[in-house]
PDB file of N, CA and C in Angstrom:
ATOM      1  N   UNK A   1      -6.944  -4.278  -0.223  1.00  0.00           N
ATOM      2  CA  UNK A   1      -6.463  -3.304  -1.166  1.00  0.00           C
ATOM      3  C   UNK A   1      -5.105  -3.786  -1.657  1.00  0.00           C
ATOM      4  N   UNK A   2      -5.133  -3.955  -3.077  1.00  0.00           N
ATOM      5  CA  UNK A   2      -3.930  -4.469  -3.467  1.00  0.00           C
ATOM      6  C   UNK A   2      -3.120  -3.262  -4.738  1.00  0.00           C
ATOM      7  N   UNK A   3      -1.791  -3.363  -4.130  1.00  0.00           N
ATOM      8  CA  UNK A   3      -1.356  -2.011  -4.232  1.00  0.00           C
ATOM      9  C   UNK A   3       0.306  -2.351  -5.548  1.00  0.00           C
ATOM     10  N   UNK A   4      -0.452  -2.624  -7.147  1.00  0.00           N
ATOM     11  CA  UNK A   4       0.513  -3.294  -7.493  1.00  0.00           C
ATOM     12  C   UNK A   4       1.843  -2.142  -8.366  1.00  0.00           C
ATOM     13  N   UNK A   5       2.664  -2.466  -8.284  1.00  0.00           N
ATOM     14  CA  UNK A   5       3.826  -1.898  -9.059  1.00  0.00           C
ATOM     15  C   UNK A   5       4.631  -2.814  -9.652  1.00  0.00           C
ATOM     16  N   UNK A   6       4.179  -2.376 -11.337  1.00  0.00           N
ATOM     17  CA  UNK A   6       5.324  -2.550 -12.328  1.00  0.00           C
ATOM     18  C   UNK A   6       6.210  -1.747 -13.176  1.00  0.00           C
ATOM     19  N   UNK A   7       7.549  -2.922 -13.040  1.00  0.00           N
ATOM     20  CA  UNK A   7       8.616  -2.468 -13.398  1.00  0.00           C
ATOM     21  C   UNK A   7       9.425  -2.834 -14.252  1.00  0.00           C
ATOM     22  N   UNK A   8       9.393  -2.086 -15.217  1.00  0.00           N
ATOM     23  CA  UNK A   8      10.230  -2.711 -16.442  1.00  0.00           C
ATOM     24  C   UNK A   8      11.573  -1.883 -16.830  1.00  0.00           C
ATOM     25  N   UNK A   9      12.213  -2.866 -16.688  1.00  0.00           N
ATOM     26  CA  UNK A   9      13.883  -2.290 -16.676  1.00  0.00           C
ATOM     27  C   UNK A   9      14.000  -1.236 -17.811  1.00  0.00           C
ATOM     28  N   UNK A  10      14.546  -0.018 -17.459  1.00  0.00           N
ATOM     29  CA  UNK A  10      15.072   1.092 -18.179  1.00  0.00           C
ATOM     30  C   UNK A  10      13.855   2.180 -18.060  1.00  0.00           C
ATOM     31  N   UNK A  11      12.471   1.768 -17.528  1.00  0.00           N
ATOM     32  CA  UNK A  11      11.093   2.541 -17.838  1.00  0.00           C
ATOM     33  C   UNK A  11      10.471   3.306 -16.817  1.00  0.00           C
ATOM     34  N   UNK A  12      11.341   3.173 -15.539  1.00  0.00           N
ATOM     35  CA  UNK A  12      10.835   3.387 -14.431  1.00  0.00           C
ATOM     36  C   UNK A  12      12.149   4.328 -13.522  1.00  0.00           C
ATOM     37  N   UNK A  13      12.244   5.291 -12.580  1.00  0.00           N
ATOM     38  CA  UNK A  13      12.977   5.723 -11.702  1.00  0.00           C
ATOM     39  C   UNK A  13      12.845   5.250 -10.076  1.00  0.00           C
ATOM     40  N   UNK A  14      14.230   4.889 -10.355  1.00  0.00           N
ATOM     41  CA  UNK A  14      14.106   4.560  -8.493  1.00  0.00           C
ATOM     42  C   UNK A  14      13.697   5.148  -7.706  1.00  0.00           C
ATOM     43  N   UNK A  15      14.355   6.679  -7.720  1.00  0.00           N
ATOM     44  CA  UNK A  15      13.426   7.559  -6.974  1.00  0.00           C
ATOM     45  C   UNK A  15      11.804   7.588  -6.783  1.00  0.00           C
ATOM     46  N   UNK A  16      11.517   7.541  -7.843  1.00  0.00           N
ATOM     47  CA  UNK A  16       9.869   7.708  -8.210  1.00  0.00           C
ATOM     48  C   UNK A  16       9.193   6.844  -7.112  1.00  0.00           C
ATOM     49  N   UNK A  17       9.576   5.476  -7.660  1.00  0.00           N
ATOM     50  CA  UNK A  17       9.228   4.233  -6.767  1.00  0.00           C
ATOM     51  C   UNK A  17       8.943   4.480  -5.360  1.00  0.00           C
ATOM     52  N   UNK A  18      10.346   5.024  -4.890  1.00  0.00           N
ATOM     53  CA  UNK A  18      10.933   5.244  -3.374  1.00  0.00           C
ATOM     54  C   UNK A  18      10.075   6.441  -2.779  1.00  0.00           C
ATOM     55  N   UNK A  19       9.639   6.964  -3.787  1.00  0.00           N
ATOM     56  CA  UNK A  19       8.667   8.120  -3.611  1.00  0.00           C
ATOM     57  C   UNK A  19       6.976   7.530  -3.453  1.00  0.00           C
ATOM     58  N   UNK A  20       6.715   6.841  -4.038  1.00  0.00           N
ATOM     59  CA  UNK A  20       5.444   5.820  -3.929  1.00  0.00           C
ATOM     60  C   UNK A  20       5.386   5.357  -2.828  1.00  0.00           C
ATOM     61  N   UNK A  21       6.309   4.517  -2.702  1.00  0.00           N
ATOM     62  CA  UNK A  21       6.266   3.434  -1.233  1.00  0.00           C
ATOM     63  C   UNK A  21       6.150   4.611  -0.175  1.00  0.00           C
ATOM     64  N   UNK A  22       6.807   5.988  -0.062  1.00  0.00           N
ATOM     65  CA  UNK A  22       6.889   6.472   0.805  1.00  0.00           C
ATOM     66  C   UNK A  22       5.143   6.665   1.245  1.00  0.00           C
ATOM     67  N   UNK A  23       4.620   7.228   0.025  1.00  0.00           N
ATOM     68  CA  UNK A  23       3.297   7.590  -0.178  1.00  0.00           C
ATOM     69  C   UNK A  23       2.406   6.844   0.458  1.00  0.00           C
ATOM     70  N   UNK A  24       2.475   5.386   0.377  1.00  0.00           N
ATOM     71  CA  UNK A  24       2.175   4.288   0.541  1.00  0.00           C
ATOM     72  C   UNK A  24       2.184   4.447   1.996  1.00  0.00           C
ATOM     73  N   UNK A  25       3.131   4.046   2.458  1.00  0.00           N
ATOM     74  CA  UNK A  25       3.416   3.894   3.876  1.00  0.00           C
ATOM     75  C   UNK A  25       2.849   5.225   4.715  1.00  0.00           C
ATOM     76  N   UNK A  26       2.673   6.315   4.390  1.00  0.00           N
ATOM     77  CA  UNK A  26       1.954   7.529   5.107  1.00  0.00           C
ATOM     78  C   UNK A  26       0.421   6.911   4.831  1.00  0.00           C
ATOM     79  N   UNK A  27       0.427   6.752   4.180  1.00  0.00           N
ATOM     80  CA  UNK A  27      -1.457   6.600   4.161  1.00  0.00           C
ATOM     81  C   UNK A  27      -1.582   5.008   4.982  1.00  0.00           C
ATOM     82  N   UNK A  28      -0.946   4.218   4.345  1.00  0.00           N
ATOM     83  CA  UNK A  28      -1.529   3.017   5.794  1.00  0.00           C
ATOM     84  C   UNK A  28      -1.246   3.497   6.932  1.00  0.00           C
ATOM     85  N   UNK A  29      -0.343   4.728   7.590  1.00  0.00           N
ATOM     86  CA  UNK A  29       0.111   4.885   9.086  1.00  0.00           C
ATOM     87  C   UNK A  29      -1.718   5.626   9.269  1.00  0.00           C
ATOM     88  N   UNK A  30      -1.928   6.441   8.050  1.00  0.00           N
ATOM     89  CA  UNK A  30      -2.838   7.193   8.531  1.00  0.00           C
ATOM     90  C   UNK A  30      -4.380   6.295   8.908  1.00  0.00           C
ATOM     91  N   UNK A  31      -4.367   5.102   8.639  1.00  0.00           N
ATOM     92  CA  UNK A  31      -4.995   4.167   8.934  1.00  0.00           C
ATOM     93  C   UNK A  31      -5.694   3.868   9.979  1.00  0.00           C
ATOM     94  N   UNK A  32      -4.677   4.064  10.810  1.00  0.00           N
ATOM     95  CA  UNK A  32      -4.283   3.847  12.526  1.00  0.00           C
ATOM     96  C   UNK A  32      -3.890   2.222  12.984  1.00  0.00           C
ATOM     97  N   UNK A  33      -4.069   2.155  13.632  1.00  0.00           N
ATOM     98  CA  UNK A  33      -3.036   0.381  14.135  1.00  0.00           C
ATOM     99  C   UNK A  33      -4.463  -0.441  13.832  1.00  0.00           C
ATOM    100  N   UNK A  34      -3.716  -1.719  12.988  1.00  0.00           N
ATOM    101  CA  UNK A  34      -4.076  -2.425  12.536  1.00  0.00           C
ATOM    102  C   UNK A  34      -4.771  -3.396  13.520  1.00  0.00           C
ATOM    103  N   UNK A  35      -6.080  -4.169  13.010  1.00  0.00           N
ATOM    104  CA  UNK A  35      -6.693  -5.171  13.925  1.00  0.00           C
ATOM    105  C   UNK A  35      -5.603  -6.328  14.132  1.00  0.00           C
ATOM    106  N   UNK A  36      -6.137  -7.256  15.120  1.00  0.00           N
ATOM    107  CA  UNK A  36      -5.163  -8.293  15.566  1.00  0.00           C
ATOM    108  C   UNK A  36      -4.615  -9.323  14.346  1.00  0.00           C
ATOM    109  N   UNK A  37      -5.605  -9.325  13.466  1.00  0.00           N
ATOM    110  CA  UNK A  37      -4.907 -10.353  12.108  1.00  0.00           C
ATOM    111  C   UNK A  37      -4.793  -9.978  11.158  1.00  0.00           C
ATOM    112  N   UNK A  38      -4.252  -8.358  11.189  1.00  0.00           N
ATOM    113  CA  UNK A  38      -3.642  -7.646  10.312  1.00  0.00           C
ATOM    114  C   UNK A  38      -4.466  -6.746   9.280  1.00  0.00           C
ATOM    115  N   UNK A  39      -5.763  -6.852   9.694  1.00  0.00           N
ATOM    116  CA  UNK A  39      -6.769  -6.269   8.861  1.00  0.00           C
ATOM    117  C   UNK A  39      -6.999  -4.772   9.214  1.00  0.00           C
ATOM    118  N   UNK A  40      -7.302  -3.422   8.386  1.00  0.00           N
ATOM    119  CA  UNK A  40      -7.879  -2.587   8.848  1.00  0.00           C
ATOM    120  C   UNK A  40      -9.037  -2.148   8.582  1.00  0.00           C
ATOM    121  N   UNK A  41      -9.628  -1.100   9.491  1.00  0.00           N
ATOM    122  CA  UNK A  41     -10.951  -0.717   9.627  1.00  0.00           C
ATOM    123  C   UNK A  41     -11.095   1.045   8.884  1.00  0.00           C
ATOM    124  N   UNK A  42     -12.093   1.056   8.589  1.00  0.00           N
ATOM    125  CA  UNK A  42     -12.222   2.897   7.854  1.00  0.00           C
ATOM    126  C   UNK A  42     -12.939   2.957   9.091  1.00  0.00           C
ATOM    127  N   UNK A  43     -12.750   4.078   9.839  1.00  0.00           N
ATOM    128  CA  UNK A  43     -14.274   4.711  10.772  1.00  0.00           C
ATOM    129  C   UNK A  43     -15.207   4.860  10.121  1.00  0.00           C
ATOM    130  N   UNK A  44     -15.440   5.613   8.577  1.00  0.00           N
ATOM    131  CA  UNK A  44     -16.804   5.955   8.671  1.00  0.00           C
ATOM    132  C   UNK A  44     -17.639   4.690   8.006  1.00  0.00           C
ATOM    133  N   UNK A  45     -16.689   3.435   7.864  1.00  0.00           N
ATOM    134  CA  UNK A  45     -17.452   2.859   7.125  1.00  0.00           C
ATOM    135  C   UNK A  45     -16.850   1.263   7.860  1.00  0.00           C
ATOM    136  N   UNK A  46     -18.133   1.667   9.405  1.00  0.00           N
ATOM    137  CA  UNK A  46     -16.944   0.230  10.313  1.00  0.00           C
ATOM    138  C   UNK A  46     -17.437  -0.903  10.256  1.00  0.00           C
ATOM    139  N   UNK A  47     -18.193  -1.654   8.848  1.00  0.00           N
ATOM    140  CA  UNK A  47     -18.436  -3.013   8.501  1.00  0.00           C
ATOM    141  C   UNK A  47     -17.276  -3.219   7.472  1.00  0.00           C
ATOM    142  N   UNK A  48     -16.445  -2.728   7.040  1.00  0.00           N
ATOM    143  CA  UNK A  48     -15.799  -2.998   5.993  1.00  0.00           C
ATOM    144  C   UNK A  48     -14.189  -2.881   6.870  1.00  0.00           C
ATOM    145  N   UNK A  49     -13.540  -4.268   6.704  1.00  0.00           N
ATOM    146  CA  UNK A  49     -12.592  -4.426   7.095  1.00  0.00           C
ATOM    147  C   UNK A  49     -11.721  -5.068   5.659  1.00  0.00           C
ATOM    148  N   UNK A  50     -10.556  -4.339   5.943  1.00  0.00           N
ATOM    149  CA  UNK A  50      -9.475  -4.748   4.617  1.00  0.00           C
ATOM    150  C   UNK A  50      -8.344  -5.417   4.901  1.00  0.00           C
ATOM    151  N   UNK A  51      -7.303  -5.483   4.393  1.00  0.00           N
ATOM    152  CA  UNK A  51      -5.901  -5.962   3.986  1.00  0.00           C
ATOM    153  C   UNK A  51      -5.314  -4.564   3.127  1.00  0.00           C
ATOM    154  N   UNK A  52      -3.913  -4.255   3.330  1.00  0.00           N
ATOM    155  CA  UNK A  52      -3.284  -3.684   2.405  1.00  0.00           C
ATOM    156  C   UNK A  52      -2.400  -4.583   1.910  1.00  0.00           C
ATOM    157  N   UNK A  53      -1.613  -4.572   0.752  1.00  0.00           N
ATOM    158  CA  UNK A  53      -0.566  -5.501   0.021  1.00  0.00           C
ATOM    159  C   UNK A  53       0.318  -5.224  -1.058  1.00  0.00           C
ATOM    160  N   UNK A  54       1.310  -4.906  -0.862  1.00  0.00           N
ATOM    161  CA  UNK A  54       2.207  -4.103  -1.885  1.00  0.00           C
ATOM    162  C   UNK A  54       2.911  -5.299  -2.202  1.00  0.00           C
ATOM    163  N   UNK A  55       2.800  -5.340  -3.832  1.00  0.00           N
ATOM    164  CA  UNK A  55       3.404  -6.373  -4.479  1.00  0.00           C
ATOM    165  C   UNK A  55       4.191  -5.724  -5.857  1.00  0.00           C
ATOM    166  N   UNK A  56       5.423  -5.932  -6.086  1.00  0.00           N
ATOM    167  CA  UNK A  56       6.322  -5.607  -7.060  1.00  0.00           C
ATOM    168  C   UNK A  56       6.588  -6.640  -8.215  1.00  0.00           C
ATOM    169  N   UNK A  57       6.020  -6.058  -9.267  1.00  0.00           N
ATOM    170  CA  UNK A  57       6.431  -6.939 -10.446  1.00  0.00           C
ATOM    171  C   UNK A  57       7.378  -6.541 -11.498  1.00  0.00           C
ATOM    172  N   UNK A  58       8.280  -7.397 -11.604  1.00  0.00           N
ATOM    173  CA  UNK A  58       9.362  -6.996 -13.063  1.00  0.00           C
ATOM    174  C   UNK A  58       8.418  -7.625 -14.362  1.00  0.00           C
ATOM    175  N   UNK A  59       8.015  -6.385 -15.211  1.00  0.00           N
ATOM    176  CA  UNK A  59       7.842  -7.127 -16.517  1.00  0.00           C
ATOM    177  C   UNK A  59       8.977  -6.809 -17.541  1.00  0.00           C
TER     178      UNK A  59
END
């Protein structure tokens, strides 16, 4: 799951952002602990193993 944010100077609030990531970070905790090489699992759906990845772009 790739989790992208762009940012273009003057178009965006810091807060907002800081408010996202927070968002962000509650839902991967709600996840539960990650497999040994960083991958996670859904219970109801336990063939499907992921990645999360928060990546920030300035356009």
């Amino acid at each position: 799951m790739l989790v992208l944010t762009l940012k273009k100077e003057g178009c965006y609030s810091e807060k907002k952002v800081e408010a996202s990531l927070q968002d962000l970070k509650n839902f991967v905790t709600s996840l539960g602990t990650p497999l040994e090489d960083g991958q996670y699992n859904l219970p109801v759906y336990p063939n499907i193993d992921f990645y999360v990845e928060h990546v920030e772009v300035e356009v």
